[in-house]
N, C-alpha and C. Protein backbone atom coordinates (compact mmCIF):
# COMPACT_ATOMS: atom_id res chain seq x y z
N UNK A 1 37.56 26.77 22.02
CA UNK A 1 36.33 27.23 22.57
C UNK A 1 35.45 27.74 21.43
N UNK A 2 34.41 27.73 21.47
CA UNK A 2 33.85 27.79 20.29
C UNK A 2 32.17 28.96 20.82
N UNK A 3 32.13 29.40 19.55
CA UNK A 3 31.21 30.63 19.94
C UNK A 3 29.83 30.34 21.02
N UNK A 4 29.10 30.96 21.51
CA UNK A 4 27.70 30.92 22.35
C UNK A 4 26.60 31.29 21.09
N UNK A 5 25.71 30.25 21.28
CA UNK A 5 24.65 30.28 20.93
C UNK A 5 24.06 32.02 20.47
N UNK A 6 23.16 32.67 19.53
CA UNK A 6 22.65 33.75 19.14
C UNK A 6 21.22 33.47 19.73
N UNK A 7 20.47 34.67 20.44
CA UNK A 7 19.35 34.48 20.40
C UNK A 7 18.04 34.26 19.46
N UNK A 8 18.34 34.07 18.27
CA UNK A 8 17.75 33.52 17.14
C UNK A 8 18.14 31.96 17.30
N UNK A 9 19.22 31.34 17.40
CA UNK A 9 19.44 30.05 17.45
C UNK A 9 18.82 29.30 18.89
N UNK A 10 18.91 30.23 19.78
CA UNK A 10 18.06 29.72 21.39
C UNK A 10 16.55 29.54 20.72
N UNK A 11 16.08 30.73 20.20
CA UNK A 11 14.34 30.56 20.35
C UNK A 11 14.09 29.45 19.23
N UNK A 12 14.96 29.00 17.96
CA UNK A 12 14.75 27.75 16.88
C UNK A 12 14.77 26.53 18.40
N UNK A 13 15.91 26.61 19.18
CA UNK A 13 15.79 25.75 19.79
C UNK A 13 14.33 24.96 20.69
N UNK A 14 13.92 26.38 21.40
CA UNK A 14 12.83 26.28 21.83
C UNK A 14 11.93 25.85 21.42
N UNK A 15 11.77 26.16 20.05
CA UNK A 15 10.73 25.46 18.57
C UNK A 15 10.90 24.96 18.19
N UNK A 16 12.30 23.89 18.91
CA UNK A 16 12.55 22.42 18.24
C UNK A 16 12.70 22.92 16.76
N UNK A 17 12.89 23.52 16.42
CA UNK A 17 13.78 23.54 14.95
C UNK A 17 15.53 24.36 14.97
N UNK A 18 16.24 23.83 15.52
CA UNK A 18 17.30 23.77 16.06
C UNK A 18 17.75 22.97 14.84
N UNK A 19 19.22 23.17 14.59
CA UNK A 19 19.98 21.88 13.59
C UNK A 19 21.09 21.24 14.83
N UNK A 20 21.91 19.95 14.50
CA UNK A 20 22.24 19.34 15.89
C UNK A 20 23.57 19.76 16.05
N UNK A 21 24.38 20.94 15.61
CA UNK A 21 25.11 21.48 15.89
C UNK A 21 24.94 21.90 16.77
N UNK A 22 23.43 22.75 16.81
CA UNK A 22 23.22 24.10 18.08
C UNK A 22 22.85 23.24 18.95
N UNK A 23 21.90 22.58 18.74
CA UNK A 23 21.32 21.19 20.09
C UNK A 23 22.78 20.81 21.04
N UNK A 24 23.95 20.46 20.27
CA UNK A 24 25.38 19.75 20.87
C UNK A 24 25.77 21.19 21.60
N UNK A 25 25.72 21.94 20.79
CA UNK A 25 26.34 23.00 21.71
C UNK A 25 25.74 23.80 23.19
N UNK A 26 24.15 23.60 22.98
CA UNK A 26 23.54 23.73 24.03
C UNK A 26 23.40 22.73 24.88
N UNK A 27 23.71 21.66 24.88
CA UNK A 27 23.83 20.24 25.70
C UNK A 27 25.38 20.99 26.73
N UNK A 28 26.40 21.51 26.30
CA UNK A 28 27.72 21.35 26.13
C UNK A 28 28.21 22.29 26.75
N UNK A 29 27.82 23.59 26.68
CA UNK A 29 27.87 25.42 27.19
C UNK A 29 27.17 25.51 28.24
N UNK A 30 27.59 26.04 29.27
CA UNK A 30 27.12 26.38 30.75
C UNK A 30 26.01 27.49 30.54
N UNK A 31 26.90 28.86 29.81
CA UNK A 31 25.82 30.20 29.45
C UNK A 31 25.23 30.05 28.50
N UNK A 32 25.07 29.35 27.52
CA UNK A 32 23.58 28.90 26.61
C UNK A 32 22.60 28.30 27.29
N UNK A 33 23.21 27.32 28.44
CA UNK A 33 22.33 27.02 28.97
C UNK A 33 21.66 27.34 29.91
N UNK A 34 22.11 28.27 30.67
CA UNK A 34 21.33 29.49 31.51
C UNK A 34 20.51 30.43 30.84
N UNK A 35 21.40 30.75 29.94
CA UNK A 35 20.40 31.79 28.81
C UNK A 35 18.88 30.86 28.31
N UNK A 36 19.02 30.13 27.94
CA UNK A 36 17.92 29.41 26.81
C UNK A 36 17.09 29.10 28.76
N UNK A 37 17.16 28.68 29.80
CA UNK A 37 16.53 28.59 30.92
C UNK A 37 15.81 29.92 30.99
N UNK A 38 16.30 30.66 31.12
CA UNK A 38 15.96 32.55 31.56
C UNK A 38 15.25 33.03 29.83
N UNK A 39 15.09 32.44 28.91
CA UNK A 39 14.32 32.57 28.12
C UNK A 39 12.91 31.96 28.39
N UNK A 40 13.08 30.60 28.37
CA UNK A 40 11.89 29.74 28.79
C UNK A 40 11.41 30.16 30.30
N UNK A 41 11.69 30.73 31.00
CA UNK A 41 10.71 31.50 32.03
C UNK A 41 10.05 32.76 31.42
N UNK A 42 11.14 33.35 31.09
CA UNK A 42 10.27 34.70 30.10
C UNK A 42 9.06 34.41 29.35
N UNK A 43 9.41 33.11 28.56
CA UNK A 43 8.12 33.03 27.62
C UNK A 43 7.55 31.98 28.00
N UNK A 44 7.57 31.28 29.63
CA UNK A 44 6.26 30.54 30.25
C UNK A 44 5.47 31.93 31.17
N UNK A 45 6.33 33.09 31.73
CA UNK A 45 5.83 34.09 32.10
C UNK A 45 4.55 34.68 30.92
N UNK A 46 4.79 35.04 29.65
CA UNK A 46 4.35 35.44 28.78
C UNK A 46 2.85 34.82 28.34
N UNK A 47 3.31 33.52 28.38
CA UNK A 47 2.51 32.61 28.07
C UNK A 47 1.09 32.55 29.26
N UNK A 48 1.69 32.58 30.51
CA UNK A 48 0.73 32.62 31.11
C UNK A 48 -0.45 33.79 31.51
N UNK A 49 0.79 35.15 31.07
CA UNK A 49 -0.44 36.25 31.32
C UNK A 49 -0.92 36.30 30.11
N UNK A 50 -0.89 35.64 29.20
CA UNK A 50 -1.62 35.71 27.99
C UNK A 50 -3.06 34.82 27.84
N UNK A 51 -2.34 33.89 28.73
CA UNK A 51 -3.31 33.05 28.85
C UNK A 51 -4.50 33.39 30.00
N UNK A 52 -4.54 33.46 31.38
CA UNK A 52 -4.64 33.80 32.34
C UNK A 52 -5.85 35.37 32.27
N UNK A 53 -4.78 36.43 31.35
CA UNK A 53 -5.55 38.12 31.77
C UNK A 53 -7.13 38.00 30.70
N UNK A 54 -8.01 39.28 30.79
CA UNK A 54 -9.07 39.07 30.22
C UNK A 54 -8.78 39.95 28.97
N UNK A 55 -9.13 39.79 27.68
CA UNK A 55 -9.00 41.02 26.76
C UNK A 55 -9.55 42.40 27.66
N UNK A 56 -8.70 43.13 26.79
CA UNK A 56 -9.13 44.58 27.08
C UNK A 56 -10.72 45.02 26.67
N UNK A 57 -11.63 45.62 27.12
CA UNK A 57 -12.44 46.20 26.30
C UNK A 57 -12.66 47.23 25.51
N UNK A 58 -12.68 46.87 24.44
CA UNK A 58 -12.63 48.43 23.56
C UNK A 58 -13.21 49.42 24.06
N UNK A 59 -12.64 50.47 23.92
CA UNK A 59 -13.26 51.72 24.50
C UNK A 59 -14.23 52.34 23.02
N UNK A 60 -15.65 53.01 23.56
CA UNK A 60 -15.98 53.14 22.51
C UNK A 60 -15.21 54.63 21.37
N UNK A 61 -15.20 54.88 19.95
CA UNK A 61 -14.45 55.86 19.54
C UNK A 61 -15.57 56.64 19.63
N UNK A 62 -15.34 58.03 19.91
CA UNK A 62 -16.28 58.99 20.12
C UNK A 62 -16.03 59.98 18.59
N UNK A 63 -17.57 60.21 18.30
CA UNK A 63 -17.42 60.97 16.80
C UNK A 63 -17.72 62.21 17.27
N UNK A 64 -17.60 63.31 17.62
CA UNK A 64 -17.19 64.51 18.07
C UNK A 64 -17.84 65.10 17.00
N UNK A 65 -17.97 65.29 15.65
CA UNK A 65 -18.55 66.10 14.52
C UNK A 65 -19.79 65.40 14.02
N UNK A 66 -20.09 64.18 14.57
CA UNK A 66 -21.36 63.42 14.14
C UNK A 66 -22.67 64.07 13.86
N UNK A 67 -22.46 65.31 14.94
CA UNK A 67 -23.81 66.34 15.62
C UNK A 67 -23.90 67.51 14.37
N UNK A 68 -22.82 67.63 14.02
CA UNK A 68 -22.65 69.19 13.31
C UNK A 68 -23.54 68.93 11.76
N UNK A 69 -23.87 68.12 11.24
CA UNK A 69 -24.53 68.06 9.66
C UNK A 69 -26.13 68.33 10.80
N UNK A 70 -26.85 67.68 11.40
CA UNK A 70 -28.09 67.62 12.40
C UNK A 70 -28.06 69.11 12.77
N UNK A 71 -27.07 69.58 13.46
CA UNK A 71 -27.41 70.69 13.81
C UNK A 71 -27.62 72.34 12.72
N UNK A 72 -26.69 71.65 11.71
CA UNK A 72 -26.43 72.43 10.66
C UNK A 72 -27.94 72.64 9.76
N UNK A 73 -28.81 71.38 9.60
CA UNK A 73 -29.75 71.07 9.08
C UNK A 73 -30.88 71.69 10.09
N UNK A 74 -31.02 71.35 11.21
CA UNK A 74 -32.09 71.93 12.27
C UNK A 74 -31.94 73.88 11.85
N UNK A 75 -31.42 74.11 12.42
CA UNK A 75 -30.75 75.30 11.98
C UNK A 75 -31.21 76.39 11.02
N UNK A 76 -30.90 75.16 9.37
CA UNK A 76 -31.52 75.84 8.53
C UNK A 76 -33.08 76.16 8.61
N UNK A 77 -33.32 74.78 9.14
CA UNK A 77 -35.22 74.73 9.10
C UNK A 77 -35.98 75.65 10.08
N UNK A 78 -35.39 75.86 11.06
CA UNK A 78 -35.21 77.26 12.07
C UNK A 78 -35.47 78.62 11.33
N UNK A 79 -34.13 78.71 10.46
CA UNK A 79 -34.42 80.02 9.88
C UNK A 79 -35.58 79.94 8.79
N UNK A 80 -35.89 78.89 8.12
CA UNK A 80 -36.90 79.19 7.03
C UNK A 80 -38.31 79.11 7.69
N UNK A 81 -38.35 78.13 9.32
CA UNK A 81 -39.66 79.37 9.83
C UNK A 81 -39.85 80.26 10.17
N UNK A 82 -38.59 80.79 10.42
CA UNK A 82 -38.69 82.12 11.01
C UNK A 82 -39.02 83.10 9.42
N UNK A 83 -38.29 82.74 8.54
CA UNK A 83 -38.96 84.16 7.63
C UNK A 83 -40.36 83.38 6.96
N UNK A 84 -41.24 82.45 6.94
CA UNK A 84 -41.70 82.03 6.68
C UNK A 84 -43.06 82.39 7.37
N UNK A 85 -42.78 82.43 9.03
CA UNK A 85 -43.94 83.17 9.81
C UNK A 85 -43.66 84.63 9.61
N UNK A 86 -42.65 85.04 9.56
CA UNK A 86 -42.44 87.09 9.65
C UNK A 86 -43.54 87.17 7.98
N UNK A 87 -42.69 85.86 6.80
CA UNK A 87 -43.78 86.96 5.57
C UNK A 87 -45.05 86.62 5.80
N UNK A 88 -45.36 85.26 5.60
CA UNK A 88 -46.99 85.05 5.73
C UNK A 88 -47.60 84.91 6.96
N UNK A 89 -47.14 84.62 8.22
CA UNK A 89 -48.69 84.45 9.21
C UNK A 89 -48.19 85.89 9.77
N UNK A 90 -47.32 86.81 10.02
CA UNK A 90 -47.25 87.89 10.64
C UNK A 90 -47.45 89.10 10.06
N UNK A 91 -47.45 89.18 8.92
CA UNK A 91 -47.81 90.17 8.11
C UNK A 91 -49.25 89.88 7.74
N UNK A 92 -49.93 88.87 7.87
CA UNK A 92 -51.13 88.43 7.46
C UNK A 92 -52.14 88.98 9.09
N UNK A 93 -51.41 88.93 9.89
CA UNK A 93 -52.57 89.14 11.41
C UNK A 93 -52.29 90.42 11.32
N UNK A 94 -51.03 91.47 11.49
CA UNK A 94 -50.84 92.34 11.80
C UNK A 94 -51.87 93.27 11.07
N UNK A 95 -52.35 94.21 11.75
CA UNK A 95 -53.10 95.42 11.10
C UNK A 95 -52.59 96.42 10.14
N UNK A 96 -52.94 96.62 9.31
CA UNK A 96 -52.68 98.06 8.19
C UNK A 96 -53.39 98.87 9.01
N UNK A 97 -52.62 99.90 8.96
CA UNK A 97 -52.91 101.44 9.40
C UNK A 97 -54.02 102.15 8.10
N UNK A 98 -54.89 102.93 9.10
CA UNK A 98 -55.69 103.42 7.77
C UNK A 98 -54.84 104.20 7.12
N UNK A 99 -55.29 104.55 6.13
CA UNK A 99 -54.80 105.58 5.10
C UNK A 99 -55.45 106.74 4.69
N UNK A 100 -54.58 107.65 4.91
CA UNK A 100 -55.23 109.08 4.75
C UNK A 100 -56.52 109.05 3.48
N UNK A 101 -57.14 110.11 3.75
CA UNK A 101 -58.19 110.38 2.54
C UNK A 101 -57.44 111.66 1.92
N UNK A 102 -57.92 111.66 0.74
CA UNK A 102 -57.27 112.37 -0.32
C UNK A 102 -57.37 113.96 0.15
N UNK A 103 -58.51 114.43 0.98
CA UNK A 103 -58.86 115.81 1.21
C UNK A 103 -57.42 116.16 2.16
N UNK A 104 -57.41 115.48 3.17
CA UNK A 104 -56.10 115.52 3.95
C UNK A 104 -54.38 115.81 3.57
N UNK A 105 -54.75 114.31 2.45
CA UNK A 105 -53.53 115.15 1.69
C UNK A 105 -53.11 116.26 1.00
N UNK A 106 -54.31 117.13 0.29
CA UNK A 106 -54.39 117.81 -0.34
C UNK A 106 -53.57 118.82 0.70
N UNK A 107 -54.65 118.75 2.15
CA UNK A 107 -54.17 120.12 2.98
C UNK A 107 -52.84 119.81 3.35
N UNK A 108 -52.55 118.59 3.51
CA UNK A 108 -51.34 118.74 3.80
C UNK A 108 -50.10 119.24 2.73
N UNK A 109 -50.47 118.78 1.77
CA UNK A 109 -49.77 119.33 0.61
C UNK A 109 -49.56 120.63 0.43
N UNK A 110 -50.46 121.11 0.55
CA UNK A 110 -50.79 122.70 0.60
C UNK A 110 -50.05 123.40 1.66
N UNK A 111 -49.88 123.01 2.54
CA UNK A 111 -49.28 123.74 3.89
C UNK A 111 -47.75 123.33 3.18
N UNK A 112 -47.39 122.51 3.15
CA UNK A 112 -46.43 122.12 3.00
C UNK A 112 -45.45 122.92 1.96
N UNK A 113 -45.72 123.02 0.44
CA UNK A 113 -45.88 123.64 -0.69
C UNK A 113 -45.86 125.52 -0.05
N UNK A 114 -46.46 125.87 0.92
CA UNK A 114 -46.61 127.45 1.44
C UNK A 114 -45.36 127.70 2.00
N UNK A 115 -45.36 126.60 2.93
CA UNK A 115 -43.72 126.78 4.01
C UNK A 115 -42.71 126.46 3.20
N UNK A 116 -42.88 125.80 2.21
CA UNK A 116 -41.43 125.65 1.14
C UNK A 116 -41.13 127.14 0.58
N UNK A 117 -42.23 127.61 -0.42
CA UNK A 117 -42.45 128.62 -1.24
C UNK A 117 -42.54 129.87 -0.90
N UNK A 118 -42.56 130.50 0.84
CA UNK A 118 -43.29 131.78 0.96
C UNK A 118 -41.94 132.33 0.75
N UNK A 119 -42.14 133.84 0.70
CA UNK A 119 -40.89 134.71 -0.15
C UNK A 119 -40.68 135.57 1.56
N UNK A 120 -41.80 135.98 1.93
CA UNK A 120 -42.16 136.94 3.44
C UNK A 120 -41.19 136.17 4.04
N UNK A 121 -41.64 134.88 4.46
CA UNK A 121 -40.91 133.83 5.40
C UNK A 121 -41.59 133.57 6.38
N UNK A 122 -43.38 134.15 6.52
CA UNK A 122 -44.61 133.49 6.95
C UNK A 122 -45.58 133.14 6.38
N UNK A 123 -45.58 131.89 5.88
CA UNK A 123 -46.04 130.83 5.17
C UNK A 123 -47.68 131.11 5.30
N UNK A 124 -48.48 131.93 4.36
CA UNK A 124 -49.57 132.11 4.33
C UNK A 124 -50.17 131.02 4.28
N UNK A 125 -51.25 131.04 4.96
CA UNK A 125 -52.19 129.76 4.76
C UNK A 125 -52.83 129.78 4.13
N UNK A 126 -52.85 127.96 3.41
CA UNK A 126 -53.82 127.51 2.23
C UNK A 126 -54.89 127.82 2.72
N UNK A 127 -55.75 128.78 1.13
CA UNK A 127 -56.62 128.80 0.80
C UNK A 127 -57.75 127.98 1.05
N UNK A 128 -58.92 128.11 1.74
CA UNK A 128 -59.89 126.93 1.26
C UNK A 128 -59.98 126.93 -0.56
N UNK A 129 -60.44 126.14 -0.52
CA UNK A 129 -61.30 125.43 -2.86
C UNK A 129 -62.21 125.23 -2.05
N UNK A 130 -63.15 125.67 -3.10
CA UNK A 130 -64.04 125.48 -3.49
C UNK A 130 -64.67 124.01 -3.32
N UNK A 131 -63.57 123.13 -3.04
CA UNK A 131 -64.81 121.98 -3.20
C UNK A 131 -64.53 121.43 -2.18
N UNK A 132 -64.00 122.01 -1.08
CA UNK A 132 -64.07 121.33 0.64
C UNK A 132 -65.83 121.65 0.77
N UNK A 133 -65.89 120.58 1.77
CA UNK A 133 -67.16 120.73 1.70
C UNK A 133 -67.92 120.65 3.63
N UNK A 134 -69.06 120.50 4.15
CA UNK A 134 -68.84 120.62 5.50
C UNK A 134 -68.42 119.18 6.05
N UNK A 135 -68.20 118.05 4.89
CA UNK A 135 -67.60 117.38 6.47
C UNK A 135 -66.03 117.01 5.80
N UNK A 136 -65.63 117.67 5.02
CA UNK A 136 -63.86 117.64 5.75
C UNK A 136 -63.10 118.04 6.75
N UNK A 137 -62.25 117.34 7.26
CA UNK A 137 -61.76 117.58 8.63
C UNK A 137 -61.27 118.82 8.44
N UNK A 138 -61.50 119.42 9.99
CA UNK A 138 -60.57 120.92 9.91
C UNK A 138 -59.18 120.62 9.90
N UNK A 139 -58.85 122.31 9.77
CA UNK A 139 -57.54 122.50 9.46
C UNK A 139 -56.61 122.26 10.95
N UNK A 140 -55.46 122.21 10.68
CA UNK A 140 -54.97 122.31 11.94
C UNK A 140 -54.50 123.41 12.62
N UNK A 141 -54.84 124.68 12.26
CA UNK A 141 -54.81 125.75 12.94
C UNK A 141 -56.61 125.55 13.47
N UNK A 142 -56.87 125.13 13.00
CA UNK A 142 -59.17 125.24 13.75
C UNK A 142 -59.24 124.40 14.87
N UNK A 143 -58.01 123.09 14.73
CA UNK A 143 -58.02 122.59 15.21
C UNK A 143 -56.98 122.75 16.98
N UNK A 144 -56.22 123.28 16.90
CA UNK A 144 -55.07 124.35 17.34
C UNK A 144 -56.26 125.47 18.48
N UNK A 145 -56.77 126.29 17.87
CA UNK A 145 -57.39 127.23 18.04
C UNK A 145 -58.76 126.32 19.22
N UNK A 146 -59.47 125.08 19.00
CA UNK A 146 -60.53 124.62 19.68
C UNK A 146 -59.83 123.96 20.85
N UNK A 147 -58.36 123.23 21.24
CA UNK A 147 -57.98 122.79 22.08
C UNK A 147 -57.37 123.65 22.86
N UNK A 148 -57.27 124.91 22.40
CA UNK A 148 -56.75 126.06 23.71
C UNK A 148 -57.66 126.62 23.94
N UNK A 149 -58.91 126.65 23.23
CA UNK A 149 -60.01 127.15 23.59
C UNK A 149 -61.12 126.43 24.75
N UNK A 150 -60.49 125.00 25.03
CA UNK A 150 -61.08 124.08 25.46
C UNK A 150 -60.25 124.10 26.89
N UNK A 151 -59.45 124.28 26.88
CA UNK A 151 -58.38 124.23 27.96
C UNK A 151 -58.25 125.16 28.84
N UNK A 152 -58.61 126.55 27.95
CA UNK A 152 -58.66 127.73 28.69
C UNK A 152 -60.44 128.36 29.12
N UNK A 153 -60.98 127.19 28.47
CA UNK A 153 -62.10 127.75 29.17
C UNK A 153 -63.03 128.52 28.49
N UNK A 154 -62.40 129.04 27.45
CA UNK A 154 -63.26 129.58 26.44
C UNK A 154 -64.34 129.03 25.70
N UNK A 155 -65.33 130.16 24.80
CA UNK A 155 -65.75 129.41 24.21
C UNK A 155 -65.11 128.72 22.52
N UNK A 156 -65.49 127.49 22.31
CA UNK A 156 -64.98 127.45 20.57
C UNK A 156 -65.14 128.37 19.77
């Protein structure tokens, strides 16, 4: 009795490149020859859904980080209008506050300079100079003194 066919020697067969040893022996063997049958359905099965089905369609690949350089870039250009309107068009509309006149500061200086310096610990009030003149603003005790005077009915 002599060995059964290998499934490498069935599928040469199938491809007609068989040598005529294996051909005699598959003529000859009951289970080679069931086997090499139950092959050739397998691969007329094969054959036909190959033939027969439609390709698959690629699915498309999705780039998930494609967005992030765009958004990264928008972003920046975002922030450079934003400080771009805060220095020049918003600082350019917005109003400056006036600025004191020098007589003002003086008094304020002066008051200021009294309540630092008094020794009593009631801060005598600055002196008028000599070179206030009648239209510097009053003091804020004159000023103090005309809104309770105004309130209460009195005269200034």
């Amino acid at each position: 009795m002599s060995r059964c066919l290998s499934d490498d020697a069935l599928m040469r067969s199938h491809a007609e490149l068989a040598s005529a040893a294996e051909r005699a022996h598959l003529a000859g063997c009951a289970a080679c020859t069931g086997r090499s049958r139950h092959l050739r359905r397998d691969l007329d099965l094969i054959t036909g859904v190959l033939r027969d089905s439609r390709e698959p369609q690629p699915r498309p690949v999705s780039a998930p980080r494609r967005w992030l350089p765009a958004a990264v870039g928008l972003a920046t250009a975002a922030l450079a209008l934003l400080v771009w309107v805060e220095v020049a068009v918003w600082r350019a509309v917005t109003p400056v506050p006036p600025t004191m006149q020098a007589q003002e500061v003086a008094a304020i200086l002066a008051d200021v300079s009294a309540s630092l310096f008094s020794v009593s610990g009631d801060p005598a009030a600055a002196a008028p100079t000599a070179a206030a003149s009648e239209d510097a603003p009053p003091s804020i005790e004159a000023m103090a003194r005309e809104l309770d005077s105004t309130l209460t009915g009195g005269e200034p």
